[in-house]
PDB file of N, CA and C in Angstrom:
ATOM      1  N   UNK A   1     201.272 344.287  72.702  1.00  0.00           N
ATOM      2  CA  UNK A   1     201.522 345.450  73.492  1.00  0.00           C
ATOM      3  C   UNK A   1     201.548 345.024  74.965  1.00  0.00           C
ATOM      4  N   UNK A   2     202.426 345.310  75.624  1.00  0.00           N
ATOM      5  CA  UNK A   2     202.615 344.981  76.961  1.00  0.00           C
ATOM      6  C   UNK A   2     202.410 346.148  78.342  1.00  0.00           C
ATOM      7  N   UNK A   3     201.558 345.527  79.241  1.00  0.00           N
ATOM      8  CA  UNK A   3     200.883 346.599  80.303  1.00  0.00           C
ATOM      9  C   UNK A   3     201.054 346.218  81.446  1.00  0.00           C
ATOM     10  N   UNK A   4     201.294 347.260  82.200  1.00  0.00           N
ATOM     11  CA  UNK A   4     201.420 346.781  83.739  1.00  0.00           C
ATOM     12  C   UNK A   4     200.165 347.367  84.526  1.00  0.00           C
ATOM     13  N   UNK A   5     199.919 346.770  85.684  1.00  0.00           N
ATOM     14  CA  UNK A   5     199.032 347.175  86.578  1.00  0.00           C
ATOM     15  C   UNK A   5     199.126 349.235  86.578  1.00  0.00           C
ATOM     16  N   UNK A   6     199.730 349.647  86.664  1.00  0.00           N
ATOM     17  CA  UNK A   6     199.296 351.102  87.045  1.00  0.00           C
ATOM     18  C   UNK A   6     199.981 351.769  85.757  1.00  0.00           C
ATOM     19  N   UNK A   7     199.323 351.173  84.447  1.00  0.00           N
ATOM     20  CA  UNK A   7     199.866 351.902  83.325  1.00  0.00           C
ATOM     21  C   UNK A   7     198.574 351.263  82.253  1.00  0.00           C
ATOM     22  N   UNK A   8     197.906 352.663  82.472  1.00  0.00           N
ATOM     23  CA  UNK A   8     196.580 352.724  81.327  1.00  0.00           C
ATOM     24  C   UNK A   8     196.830 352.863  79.952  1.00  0.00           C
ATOM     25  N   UNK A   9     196.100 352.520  79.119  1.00  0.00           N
ATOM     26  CA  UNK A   9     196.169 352.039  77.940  1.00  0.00           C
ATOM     27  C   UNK A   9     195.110 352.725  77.345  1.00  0.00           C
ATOM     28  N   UNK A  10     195.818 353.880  75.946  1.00  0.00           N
ATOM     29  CA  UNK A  10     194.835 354.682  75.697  1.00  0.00           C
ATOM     30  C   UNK A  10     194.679 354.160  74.699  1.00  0.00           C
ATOM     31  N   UNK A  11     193.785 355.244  73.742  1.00  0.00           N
ATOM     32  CA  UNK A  11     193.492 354.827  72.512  1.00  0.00           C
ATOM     33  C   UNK A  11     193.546 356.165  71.896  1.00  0.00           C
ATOM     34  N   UNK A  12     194.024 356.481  70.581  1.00  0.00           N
ATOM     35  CA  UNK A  12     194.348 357.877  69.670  1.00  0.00           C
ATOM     36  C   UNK A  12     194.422 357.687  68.721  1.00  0.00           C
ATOM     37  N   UNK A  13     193.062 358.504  68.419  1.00  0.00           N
ATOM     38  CA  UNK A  13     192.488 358.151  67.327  1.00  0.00           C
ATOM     39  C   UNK A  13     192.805 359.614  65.855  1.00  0.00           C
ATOM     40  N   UNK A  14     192.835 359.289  64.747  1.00  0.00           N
ATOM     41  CA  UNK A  14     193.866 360.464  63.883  1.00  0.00           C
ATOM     42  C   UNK A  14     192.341 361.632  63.541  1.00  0.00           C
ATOM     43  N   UNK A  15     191.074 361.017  63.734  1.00  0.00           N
ATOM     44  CA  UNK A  15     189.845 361.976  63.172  1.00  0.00           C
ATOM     45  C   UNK A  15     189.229 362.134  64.766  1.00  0.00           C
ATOM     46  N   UNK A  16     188.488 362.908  65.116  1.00  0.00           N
ATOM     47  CA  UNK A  16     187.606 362.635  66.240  1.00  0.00           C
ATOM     48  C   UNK A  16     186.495 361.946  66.551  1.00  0.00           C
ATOM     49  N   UNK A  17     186.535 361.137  67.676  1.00  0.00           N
ATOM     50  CA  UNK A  17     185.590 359.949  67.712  1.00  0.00           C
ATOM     51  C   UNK A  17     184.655 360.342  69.104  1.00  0.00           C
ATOM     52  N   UNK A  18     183.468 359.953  68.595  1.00  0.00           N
ATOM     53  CA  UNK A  18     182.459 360.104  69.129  1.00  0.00           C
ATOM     54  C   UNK A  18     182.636 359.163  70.674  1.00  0.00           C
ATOM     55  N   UNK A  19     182.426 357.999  69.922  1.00  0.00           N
ATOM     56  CA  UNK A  19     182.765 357.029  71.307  1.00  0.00           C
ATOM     57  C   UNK A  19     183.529 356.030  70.844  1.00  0.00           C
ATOM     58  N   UNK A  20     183.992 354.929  71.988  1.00  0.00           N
ATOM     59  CA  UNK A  20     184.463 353.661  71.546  1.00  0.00           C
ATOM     60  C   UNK A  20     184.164 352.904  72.463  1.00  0.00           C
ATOM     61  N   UNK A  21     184.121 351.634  72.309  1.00  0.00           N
ATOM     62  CA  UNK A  21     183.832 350.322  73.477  1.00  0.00           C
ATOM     63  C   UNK A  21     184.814 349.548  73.151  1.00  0.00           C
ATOM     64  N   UNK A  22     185.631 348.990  73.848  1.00  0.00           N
ATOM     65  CA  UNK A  22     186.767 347.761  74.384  1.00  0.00           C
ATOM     66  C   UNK A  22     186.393 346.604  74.615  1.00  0.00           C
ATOM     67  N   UNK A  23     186.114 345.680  74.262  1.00  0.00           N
ATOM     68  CA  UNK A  23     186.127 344.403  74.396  1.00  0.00           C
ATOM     69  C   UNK A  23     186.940 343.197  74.661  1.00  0.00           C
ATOM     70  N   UNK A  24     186.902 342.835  76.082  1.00  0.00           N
ATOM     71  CA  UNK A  24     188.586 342.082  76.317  1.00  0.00           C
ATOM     72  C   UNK A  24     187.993 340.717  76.192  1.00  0.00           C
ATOM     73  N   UNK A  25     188.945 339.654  75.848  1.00  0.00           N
ATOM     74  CA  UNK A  25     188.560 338.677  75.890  1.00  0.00           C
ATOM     75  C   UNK A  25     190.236 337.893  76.187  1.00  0.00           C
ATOM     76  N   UNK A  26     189.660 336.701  77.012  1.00  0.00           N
ATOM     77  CA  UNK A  26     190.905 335.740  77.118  1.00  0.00           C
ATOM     78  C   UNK A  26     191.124 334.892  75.599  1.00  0.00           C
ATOM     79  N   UNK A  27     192.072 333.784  75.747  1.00  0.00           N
ATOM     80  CA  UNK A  27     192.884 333.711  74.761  1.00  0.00           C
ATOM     81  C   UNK A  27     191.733 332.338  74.567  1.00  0.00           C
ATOM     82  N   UNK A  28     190.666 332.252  75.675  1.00  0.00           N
ATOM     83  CA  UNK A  28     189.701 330.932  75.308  1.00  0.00           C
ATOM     84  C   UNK A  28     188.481 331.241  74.470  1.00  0.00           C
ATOM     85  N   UNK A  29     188.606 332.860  74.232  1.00  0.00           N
ATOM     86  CA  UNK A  29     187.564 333.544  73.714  1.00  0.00           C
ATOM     87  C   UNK A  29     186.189 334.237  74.992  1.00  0.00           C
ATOM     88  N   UNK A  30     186.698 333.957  75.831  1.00  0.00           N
ATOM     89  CA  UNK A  30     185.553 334.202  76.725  1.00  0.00           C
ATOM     90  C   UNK A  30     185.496 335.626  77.046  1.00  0.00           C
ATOM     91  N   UNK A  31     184.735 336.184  76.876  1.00  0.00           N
ATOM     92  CA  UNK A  31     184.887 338.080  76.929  1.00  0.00           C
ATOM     93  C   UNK A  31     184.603 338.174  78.891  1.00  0.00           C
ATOM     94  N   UNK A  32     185.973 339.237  79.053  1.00  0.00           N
ATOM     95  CA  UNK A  32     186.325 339.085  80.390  1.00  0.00           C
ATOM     96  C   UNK A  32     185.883 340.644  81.145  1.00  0.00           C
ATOM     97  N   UNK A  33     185.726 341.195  79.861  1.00  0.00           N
ATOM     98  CA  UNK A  33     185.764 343.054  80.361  1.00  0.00           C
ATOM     99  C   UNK A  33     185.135 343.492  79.312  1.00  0.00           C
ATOM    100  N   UNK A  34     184.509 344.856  79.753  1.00  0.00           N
ATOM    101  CA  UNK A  34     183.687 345.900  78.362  1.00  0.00           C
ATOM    102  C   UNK A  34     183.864 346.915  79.101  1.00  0.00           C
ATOM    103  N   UNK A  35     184.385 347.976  78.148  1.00  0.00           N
ATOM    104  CA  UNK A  35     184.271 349.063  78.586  1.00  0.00           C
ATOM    105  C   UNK A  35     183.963 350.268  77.610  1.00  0.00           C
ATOM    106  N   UNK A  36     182.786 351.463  77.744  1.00  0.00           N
ATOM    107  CA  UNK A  36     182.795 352.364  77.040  1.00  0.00           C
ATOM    108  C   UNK A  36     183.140 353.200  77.040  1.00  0.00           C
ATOM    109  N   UNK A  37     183.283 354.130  76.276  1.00  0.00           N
ATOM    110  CA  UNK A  37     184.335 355.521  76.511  1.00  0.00           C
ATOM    111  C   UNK A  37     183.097 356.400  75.378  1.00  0.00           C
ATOM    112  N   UNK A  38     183.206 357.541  76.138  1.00  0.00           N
ATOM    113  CA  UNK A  38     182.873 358.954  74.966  1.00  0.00           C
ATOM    114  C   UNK A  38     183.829 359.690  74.044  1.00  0.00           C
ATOM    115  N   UNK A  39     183.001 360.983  73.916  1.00  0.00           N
ATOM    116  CA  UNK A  39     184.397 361.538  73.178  1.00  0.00           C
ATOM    117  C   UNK A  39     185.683 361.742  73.645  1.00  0.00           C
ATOM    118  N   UNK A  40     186.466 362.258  73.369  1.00  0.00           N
ATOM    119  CA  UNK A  40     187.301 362.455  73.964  1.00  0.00           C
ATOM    120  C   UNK A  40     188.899 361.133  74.087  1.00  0.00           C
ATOM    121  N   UNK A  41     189.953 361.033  74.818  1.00  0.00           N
ATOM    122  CA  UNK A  41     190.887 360.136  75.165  1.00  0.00           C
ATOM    123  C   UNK A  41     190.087 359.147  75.367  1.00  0.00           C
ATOM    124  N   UNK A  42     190.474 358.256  75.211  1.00  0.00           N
ATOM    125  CA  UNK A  42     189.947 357.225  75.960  1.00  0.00           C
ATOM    126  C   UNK A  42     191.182 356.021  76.649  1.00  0.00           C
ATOM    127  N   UNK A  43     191.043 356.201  77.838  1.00  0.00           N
ATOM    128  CA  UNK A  43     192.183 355.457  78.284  1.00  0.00           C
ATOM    129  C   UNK A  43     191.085 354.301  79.792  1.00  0.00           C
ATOM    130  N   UNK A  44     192.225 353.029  79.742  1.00  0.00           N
ATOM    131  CA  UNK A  44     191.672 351.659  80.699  1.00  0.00           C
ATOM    132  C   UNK A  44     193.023 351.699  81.268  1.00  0.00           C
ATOM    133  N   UNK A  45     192.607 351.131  82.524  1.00  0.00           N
ATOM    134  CA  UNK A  45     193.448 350.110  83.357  1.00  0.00           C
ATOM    135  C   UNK A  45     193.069 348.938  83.497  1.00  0.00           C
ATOM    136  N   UNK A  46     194.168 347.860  83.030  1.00  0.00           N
ATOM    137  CA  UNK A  46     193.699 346.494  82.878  1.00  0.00           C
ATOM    138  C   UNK A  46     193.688 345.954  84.543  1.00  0.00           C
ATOM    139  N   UNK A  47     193.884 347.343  85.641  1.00  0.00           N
ATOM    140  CA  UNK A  47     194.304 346.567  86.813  1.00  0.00           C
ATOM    141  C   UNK A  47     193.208 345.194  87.367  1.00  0.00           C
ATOM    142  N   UNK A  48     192.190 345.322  87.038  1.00  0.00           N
ATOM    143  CA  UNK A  48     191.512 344.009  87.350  1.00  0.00           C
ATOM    144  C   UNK A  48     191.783 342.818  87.031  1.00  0.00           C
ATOM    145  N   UNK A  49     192.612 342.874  85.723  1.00  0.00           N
ATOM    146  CA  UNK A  49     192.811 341.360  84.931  1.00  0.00           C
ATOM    147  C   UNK A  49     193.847 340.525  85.634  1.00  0.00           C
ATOM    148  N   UNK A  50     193.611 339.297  85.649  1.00  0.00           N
ATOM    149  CA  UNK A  50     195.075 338.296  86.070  1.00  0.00           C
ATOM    150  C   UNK A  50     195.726 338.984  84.806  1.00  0.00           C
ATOM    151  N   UNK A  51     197.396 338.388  85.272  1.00  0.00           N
ATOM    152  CA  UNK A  51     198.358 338.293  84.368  1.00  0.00           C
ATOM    153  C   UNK A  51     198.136 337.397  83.737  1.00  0.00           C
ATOM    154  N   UNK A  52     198.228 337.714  82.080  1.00  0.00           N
ATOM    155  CA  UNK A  52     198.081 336.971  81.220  1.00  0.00           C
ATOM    156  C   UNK A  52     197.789 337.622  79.278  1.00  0.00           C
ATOM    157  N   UNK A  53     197.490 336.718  78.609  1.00  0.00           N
ATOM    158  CA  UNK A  53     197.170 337.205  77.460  1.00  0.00           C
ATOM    159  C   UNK A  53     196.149 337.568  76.624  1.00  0.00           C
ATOM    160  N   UNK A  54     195.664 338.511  76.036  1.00  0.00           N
ATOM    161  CA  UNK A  54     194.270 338.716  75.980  1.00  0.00           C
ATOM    162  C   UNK A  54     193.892 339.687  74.787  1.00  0.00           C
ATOM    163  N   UNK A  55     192.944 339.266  74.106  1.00  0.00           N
ATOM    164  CA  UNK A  55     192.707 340.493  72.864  1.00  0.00           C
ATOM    165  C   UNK A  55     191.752 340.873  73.348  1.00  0.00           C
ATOM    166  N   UNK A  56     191.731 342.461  72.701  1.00  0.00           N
ATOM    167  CA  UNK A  56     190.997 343.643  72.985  1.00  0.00           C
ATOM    168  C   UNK A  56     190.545 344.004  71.517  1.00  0.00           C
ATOM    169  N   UNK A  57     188.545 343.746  71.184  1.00  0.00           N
ATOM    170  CA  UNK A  57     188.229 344.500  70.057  1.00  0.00           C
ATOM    171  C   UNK A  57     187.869 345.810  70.301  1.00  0.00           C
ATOM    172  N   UNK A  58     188.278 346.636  69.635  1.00  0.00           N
ATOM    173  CA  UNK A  58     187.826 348.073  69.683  1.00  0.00           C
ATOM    174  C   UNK A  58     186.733 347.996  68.501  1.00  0.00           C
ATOM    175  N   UNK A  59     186.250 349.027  69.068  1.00  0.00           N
ATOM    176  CA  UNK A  59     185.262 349.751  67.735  1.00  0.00           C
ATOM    177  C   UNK A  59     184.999 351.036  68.279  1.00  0.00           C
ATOM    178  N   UNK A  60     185.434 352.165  67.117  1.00  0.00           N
ATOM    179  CA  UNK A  60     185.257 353.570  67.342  1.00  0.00           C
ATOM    180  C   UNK A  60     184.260 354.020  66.332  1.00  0.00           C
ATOM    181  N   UNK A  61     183.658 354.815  67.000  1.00  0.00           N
ATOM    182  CA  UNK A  61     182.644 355.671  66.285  1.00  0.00           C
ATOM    183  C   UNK A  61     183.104 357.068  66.070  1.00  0.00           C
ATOM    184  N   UNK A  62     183.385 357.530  64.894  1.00  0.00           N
ATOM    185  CA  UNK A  62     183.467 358.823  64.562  1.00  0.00           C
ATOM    186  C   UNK A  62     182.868 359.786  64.251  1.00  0.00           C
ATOM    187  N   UNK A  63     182.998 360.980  64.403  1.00  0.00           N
ATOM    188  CA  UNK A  63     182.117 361.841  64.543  1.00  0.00           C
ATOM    189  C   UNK A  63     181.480 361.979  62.997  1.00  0.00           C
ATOM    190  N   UNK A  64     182.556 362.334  61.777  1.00  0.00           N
ATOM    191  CA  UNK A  64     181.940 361.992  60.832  1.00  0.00           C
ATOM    192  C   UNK A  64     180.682 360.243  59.891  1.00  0.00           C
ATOM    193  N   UNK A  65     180.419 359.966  60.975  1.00  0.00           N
ATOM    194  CA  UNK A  65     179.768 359.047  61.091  1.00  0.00           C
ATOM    195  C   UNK A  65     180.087 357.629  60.299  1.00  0.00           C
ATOM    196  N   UNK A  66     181.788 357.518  60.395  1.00  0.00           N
ATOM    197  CA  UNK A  66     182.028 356.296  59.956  1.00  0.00           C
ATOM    198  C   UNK A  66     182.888 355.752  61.158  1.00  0.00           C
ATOM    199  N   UNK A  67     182.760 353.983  61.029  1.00  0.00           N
ATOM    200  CA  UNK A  67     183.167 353.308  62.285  1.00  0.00           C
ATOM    201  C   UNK A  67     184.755 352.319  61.759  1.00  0.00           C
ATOM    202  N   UNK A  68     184.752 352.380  62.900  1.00  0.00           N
ATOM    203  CA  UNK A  68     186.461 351.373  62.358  1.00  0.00           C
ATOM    204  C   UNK A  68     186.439 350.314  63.850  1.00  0.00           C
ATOM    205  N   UNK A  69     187.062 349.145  63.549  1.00  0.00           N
ATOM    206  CA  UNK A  69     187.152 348.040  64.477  1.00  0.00           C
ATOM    207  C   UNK A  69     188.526 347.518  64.426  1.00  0.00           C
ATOM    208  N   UNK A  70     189.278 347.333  65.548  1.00  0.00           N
ATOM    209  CA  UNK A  70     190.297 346.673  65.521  1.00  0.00           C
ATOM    210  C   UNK A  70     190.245 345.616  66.583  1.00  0.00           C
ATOM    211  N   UNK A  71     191.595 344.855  66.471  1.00  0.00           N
ATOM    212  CA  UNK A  71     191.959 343.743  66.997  1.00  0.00           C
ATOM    213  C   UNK A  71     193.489 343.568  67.545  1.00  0.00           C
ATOM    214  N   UNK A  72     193.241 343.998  68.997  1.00  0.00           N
ATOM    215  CA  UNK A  72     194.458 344.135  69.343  1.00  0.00           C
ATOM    216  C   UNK A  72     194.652 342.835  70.385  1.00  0.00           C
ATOM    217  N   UNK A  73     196.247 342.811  70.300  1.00  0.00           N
ATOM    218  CA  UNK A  73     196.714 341.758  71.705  1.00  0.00           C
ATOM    219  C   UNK A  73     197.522 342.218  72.683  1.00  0.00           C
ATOM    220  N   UNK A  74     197.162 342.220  74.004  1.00  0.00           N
ATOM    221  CA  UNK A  74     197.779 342.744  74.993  1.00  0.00           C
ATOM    222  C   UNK A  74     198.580 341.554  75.676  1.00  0.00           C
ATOM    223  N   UNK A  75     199.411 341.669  76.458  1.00  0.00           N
ATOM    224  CA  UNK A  75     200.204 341.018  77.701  1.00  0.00           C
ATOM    225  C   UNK A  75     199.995 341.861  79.166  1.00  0.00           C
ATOM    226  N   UNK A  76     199.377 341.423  79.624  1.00  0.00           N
ATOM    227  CA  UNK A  76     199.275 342.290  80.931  1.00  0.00           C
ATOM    228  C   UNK A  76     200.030 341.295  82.015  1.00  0.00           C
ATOM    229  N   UNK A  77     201.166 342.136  82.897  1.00  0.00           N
ATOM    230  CA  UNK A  77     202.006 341.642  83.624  1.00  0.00           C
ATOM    231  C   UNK A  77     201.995 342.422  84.306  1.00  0.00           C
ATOM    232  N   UNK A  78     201.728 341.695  85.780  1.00  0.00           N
ATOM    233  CA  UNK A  78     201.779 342.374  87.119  1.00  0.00           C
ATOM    234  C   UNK A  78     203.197 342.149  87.634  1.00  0.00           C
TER     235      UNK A  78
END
C-alpha cells in the first residue's frame, strides 16, 4: 500500500473495535513507531517516517472480545 506525507492511513474494521495499536517496523526489523488508537476510526500519518519500506502489525481488539492481527506493507513516499 502506498502513502504520501499528508495522506493518513486508516484502518476499517467490518465488527466494532474497541482499540488497536500499529506497530511499524523497518525492513531490518527494528520497530520505528507505535501507535494506539480507541474506539472508533482509527487513522496515522506516516509523516514522521523517511521514505522508504516498512511493515505495520496491527492488532485490533473487538468489542465482542475477540482479537485479530495483521501484517501489512507500506511504501511511504515523500
Amino acid at each position: 500500500m502506498p502513502a504520501g506525507p499528508n495522506q493518513p492511513i486508516c484502518l476499517h474494521t467490518k465488527k466494532p473495535a474497541l482499540s488497536s495499536v500499529w506497530k511499524v517496523y523497518d525492513l531490518a526489523g527494528d520497530l520505528v513507531a507505535i501507535r494506539g488508537f480507541g474506539s472508533g476510526t482509527a487513522c496515522w500519518s506516516p509523516s514522521g517516517l523517511a521514505e522508504g519500506l516498512y511493515l505495520v502489525q496491527l492488532t485490533v481488539n473487538y468489542a465482542d472480545g475477540s482479537r485479530e492481527q495483521r501484517l501489512q506493507k507500506i511504501a511511504f513516499i515523500k
